[in-house]
Structures are given as structure tokens and as C-alpha cells.
N, C-alpha and C. Protein backbone atom coordinates (compact mmCIF):
# COMPACT_ATOMS: atom_id res chain seq x y z
N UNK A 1 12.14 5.95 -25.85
CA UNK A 1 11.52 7.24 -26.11
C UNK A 1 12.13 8.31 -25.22
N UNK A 2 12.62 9.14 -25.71
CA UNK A 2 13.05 10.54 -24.85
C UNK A 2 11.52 11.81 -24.75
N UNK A 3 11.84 11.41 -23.11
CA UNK A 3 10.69 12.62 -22.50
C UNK A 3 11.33 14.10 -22.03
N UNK A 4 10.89 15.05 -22.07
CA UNK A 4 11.35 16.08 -21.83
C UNK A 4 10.63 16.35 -20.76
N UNK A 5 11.20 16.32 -19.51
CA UNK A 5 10.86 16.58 -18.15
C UNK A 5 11.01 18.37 -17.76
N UNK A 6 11.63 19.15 -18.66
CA UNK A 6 11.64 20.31 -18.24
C UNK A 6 13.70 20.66 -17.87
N UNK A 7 13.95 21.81 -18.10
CA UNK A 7 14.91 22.24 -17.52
C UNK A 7 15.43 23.21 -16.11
N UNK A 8 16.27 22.69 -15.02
CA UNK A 8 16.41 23.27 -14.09
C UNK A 8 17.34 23.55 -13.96
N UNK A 9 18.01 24.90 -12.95
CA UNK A 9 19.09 25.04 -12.88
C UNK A 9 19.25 25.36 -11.55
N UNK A 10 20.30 25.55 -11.14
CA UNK A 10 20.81 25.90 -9.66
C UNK A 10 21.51 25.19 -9.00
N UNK A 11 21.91 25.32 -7.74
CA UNK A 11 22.89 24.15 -6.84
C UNK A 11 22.80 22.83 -6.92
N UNK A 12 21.02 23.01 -6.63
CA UNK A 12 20.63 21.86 -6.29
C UNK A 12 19.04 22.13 -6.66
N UNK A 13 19.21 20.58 -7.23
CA UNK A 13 18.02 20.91 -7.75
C UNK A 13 17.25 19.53 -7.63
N UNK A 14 15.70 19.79 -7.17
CA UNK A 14 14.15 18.20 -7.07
C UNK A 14 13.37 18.51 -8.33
N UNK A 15 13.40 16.97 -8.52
CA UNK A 15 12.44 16.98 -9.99
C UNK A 15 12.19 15.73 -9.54
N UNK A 16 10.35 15.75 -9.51
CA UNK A 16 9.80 14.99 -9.69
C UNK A 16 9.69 13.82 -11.10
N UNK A 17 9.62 12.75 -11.15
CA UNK A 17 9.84 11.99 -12.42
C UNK A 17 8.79 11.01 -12.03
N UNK A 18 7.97 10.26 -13.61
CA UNK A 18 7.14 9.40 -13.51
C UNK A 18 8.09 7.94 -13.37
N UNK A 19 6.84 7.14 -12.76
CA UNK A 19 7.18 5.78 -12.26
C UNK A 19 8.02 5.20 -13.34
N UNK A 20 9.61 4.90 -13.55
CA UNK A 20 9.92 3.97 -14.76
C UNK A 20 11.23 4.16 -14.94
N UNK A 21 12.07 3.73 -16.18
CA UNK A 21 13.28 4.10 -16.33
C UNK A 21 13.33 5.36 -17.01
N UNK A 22 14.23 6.15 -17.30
CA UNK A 22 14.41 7.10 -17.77
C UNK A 22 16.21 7.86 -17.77
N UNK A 23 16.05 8.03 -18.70
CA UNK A 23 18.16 8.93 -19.25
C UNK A 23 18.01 10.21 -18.53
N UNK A 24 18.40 10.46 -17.45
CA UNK A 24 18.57 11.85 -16.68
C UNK A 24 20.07 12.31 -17.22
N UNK A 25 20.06 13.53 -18.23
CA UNK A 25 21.22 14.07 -18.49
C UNK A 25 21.59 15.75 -17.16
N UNK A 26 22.75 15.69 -16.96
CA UNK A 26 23.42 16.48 -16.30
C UNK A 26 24.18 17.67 -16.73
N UNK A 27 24.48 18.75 -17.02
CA UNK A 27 24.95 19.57 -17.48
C UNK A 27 25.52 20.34 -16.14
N UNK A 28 26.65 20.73 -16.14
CA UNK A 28 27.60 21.65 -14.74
C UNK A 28 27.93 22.43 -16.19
N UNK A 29 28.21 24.04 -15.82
CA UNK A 29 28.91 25.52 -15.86
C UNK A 29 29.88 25.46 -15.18
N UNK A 30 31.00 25.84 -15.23
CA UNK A 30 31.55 26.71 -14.33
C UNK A 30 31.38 28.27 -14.49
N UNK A 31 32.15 28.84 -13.75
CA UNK A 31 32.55 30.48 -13.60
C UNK A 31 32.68 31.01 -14.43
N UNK A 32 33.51 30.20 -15.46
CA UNK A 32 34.36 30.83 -16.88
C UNK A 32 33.38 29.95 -18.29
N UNK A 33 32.50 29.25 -17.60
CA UNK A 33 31.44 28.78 -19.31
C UNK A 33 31.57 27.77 -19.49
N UNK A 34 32.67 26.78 -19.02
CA UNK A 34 33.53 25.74 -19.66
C UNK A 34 32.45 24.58 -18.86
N UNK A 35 31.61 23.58 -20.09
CA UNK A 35 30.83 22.94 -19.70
C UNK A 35 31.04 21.56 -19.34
N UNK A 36 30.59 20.42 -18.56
CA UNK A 36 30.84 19.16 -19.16
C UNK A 36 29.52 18.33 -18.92
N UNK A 37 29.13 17.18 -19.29
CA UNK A 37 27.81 16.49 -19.41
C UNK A 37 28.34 15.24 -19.03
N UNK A 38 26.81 14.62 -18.75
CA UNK A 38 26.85 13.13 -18.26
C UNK A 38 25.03 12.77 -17.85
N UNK A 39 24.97 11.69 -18.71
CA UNK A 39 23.69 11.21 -18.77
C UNK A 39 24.07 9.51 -18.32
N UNK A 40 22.80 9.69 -17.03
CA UNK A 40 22.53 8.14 -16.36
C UNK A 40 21.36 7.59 -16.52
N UNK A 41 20.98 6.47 -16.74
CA UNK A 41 19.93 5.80 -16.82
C UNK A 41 19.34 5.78 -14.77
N UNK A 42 17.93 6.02 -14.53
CA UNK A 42 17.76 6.25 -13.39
C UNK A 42 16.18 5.57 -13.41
N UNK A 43 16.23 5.09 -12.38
CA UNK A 43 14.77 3.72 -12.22
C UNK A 43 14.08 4.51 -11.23
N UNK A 44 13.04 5.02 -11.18
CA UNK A 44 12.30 5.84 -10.16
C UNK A 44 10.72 4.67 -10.00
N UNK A 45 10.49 4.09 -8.42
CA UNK A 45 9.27 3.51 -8.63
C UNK A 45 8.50 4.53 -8.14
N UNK A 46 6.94 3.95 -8.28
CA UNK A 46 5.93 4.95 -7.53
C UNK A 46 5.66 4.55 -6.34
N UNK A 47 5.06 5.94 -5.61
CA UNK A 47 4.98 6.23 -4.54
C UNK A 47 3.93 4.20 -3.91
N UNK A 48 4.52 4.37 -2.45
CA UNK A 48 3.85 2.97 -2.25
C UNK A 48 2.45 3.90 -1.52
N UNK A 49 1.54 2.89 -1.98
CA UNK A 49 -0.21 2.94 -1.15
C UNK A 49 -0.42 3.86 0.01
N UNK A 50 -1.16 4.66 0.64
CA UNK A 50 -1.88 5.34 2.06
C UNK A 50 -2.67 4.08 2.33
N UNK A 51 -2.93 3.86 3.37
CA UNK A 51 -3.25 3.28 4.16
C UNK A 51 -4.78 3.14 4.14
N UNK A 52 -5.54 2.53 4.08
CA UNK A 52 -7.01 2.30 3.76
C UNK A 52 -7.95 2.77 4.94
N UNK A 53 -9.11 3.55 4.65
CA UNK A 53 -9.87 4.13 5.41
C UNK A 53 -10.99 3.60 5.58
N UNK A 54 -12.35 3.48 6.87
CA UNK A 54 -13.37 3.23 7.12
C UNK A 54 -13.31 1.62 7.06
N UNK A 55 -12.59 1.24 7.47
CA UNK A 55 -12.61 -0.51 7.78
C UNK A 55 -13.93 -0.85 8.93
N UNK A 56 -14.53 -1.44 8.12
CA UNK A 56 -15.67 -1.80 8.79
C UNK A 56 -15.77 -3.43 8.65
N UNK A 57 -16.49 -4.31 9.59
CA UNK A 57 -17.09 -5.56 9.01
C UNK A 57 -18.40 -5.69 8.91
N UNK A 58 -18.72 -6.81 7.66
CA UNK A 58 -19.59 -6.70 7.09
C UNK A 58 -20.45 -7.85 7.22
N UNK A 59 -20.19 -8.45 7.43
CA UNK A 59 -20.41 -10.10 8.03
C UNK A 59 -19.54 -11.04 8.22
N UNK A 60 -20.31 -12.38 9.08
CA UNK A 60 -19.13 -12.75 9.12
C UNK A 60 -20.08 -14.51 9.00
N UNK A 61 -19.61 -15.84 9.68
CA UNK A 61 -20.16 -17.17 9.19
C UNK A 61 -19.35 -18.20 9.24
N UNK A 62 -19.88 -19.40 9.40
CA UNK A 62 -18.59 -20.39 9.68
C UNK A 62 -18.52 -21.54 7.93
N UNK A 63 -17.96 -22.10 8.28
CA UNK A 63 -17.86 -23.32 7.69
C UNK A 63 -16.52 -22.91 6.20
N UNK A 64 -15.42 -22.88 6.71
CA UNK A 64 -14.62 -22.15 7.33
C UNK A 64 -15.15 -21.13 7.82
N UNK A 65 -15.00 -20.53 9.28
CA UNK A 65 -15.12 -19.55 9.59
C UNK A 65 -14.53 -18.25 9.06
N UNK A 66 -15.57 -16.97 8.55
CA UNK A 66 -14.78 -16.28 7.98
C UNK A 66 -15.22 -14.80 8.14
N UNK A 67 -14.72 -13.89 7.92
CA UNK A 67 -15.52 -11.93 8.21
C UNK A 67 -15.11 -11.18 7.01
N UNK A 68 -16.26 -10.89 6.76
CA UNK A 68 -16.27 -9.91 5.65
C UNK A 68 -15.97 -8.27 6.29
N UNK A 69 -15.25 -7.88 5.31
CA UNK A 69 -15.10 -6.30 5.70
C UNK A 69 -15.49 -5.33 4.32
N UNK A 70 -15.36 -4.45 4.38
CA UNK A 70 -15.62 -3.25 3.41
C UNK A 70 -14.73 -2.16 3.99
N UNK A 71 -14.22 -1.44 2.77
CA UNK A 71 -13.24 -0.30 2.96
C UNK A 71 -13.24 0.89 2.36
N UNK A 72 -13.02 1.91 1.99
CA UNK A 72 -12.80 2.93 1.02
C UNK A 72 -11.44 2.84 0.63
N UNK A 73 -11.89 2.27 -1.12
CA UNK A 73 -10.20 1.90 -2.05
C UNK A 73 -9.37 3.18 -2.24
N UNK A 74 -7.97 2.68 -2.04
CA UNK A 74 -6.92 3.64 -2.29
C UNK A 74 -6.76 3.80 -3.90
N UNK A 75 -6.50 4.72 -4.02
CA UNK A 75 -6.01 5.37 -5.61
C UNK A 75 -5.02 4.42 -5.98
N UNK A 76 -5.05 3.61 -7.17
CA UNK A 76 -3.75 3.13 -7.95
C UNK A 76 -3.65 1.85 -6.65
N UNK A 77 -4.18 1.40 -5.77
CA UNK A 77 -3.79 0.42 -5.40
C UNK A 77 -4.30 -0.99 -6.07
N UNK A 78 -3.56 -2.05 -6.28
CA UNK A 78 -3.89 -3.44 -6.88
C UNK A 78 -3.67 -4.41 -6.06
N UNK A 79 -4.12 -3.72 -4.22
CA UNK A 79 -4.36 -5.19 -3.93
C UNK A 79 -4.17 -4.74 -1.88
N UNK A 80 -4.94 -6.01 -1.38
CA UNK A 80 -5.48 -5.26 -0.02
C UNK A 80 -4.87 -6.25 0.55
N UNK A 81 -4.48 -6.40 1.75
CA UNK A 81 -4.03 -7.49 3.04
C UNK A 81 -4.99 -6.96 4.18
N UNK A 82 -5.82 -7.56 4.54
CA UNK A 82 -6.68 -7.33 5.71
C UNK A 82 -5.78 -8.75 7.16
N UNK A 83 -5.56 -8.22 8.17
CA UNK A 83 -5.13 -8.96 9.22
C UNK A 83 -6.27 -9.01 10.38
N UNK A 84 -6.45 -10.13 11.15
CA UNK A 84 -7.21 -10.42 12.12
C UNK A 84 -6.20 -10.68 13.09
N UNK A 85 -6.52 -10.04 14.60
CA UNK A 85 -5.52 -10.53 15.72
C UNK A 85 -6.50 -11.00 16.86
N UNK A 86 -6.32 -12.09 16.85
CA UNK A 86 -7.60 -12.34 18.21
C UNK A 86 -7.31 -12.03 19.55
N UNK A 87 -8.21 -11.31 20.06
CA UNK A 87 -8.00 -10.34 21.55
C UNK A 87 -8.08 -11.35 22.71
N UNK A 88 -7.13 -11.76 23.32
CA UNK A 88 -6.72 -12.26 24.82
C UNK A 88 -7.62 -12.24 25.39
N UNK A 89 -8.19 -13.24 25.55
CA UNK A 89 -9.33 -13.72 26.76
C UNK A 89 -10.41 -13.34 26.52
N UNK A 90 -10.84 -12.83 25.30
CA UNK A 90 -12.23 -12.86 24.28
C UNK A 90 -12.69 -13.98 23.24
N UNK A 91 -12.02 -14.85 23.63
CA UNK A 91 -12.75 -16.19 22.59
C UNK A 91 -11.08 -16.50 22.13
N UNK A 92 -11.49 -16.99 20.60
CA UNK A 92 -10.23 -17.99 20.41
C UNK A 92 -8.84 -16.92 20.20
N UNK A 93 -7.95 -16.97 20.49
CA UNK A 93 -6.94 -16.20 20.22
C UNK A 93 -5.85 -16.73 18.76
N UNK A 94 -6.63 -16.71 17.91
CA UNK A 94 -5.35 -17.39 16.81
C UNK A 94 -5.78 -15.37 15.62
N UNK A 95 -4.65 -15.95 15.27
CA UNK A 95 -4.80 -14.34 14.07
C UNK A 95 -4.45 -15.34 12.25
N UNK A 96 -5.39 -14.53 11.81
CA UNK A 96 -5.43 -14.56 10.44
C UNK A 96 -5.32 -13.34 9.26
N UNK A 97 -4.79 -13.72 8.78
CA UNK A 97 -4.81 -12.94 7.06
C UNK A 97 -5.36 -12.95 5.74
N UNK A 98 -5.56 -11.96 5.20
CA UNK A 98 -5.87 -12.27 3.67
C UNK A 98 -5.39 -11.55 2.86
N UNK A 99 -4.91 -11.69 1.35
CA UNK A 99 -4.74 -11.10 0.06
C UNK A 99 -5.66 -11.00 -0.58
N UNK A 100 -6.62 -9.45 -0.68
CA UNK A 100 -7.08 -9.38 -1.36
C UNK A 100 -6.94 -8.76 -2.74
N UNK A 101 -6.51 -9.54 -4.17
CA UNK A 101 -6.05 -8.86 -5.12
C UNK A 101 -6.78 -7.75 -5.78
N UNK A 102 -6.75 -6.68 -6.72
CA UNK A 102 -7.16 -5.94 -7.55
C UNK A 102 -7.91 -5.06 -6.51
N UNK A 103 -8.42 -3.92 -7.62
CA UNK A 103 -8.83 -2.38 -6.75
C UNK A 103 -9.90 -2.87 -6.40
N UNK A 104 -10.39 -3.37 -5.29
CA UNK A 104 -11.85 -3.22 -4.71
C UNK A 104 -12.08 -2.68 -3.12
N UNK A 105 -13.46 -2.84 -2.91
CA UNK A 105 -13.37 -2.00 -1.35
C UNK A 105 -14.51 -3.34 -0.48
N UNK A 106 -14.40 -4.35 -1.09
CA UNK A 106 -14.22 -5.07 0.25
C UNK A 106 -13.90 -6.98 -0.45
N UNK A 107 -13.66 -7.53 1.19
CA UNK A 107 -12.77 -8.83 0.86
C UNK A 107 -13.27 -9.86 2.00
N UNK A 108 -12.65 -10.62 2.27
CA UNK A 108 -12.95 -11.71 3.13
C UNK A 108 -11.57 -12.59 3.46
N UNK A 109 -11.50 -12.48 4.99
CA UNK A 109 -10.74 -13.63 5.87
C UNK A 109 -11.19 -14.81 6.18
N UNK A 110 -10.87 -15.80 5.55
CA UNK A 110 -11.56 -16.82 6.04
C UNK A 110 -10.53 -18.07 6.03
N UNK A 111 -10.53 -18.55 7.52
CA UNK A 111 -9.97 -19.84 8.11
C UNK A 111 -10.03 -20.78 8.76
N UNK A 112 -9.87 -21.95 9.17
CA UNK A 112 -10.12 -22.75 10.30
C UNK A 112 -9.39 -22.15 11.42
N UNK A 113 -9.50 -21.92 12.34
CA UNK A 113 -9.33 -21.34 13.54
C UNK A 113 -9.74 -20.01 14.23
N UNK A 114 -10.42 -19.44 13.19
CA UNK A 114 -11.42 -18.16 13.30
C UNK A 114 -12.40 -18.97 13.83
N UNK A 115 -13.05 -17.95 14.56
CA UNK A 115 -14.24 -18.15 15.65
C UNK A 115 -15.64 -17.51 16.15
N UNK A 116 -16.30 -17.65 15.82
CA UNK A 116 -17.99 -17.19 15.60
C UNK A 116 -17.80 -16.94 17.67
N UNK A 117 -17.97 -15.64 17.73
CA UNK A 117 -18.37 -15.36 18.90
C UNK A 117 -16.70 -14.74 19.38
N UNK A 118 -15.98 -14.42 19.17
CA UNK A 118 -14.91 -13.98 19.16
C UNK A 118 -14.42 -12.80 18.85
N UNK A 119 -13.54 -12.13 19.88
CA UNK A 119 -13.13 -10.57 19.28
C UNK A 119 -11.88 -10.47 18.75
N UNK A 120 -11.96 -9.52 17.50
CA UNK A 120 -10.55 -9.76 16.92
C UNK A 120 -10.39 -7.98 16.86
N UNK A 121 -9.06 -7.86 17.01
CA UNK A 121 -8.26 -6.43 16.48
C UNK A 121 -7.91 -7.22 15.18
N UNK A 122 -8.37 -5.94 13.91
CA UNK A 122 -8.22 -5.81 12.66
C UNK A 122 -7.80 -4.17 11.69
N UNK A 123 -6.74 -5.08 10.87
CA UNK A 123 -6.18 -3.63 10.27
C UNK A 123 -6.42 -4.33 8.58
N UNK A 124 -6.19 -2.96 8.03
CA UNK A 124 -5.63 -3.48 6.52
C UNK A 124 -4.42 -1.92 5.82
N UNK A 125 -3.88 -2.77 4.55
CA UNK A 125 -3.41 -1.83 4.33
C UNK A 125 -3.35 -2.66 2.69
N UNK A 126 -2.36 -1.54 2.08
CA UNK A 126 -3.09 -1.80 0.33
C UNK A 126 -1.74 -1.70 -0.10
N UNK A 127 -1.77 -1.90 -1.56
CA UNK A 127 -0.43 -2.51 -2.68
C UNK A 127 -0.42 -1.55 -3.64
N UNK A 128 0.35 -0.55 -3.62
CA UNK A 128 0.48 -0.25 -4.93
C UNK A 128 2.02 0.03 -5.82
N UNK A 129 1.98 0.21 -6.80
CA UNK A 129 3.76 0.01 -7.12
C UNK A 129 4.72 -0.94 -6.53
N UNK A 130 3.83 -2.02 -6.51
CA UNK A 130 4.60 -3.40 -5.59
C UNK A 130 5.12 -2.56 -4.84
N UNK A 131 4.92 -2.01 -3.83
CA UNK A 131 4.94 -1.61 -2.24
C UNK A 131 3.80 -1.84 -1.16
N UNK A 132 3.93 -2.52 -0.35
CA UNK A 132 2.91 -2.46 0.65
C UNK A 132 3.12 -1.02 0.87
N UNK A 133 1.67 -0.09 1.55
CA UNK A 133 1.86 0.73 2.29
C UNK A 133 1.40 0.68 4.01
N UNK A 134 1.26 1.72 4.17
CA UNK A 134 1.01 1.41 5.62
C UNK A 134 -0.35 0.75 6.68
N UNK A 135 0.15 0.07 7.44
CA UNK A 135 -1.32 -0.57 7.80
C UNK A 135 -2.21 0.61 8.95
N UNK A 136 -3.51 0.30 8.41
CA UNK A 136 -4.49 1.02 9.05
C UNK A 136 -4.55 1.10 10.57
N UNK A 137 -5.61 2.16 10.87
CA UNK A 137 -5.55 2.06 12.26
C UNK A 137 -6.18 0.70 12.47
N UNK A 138 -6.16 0.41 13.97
CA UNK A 138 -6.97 -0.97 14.45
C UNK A 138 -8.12 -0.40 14.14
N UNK A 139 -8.90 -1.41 14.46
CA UNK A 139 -10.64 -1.48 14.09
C UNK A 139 -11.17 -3.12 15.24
N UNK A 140 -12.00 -3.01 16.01
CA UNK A 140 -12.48 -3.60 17.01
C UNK A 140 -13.45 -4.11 16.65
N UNK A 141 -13.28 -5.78 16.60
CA UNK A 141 -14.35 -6.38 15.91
C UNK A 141 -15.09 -7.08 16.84
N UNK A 142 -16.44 -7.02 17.23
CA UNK A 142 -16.44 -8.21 18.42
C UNK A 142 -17.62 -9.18 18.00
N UNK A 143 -17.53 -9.94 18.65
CA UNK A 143 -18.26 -11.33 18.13
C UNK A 143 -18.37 -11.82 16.47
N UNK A 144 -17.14 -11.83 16.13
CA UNK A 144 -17.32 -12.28 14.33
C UNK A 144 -17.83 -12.87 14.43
């Protein structure tokens, strides 16, 4: 399908384009009129995820030991990584992860070596356009 993105002219020229493939044709002038063309096929992905806000936990419980969190979901993201880092000389020190798939705003870490009474530094960050984006600030969890 041919989209018509609009026409620009000048030295140099930014055009925004949607996520996908698309035929970017080229047209140069010279001085005297005399034209020449050239059209490339050009793969533009979308922008990757912002970084997830209000990381909170929500509970937490053993048998695997595990902590619930809640977040405010990013736009267009399909999918969350929440990380646990256990804090030095606050209980057990092992760190854990999770994938949480599809748009939601909260998830669960849960592993054997997580620890009920334990402080963990915790971030997350979110998926979108198969790009991770950036991970959140820390968030200070104490006694999961």
C-alpha cells in the first residue's frame, strides 16, 4: 500500500514516519531544473517504552517466597520486567526477576531465595516495540 506522508523540501529535511516498512522516494533539483529520483525501502521501529511510574509493593508471602507490586502502565507497552536486588546486610542478599507479559499495572516476583523479612532495592521498566525501555527509579522495599 502506498501512504502519502506529505511533501518536504529543503536541505535537509525530518519526517516523522509510522512504525513499519515503507518506499521513501527522493527527488534532488538542481540550479538549472534538471531532476533525478530514487526510492528506498526504509524499516522505521517504534519508539521503545518510558520507564514505569509509582512502583509500589503490594504484598508479599512465602511458599515460594514472593512480592507483589503495582504500577502506573505505560502507553503501548506489552510487557513489564520488575527486578529485586537484596540490600547488604538486611536479610538475604540474592536478587530476583520477573516478566511480566501484556499491558497491566501490577505483577509478581516470586522465587526460592527471596526472603520474608528482608530488604530489597526494586526497579521496573516496560516493553514496547520489542524494545526494553528504561528502568525505573529504585523503590525501597523493606521487610517483603
Amino acid at each position: 500500500d502506498f501512504q502519502e506522508l506529505g511533501t518536504e523540501s529543503g536541505a535537509t529535511v525530518v519526517k516523522t514516519i509510522p512504525a513499519g516498512t515503507i518506499d521513501v522516494t527522493l527527488t534532488v533539483t538542481d540550479n538549472n531544473g534538471a531532476t533525478a529520483t530514487k526510492t528506498r525501502s526504509v524499516t522505521a521501529t517504534g519508539a521503545p517504552a518510558t520507564a514505569p511510574t509509582n512502583l509500589q509493593k503490594t504484598g508479599s508471602g512465602c511458599c515460594d517466597t514472593h512480592g507483589d507490586f503495582s504500577w502506573t502502565p505505560v502507553p503501548g507497552a506489552d510487557g513489564y520486567e520488575v527486578f529485586m536486588d537484596g540490600v547488604f546486610g538486611q536479610g538475604c542478599f540474592t536478587d530476583h526477576g520477573a516478566v511480566i507479559n501484556g499491558q497491566t499495572n501490577h505483577g509478581r516476583v516470586q522465587a526460592v531465595g527471596l526472603c520474608l523479612g528482608s530488604d530489597y532495592e526494586v526497579k521496573i521498566r516496560a516493553r514496547a516495540n520489542g524494545q526494553w525501555g528504561p528502568w525505573s527509579p529504585i523503590v525501597y522495599v523493606n521487610n517483603l
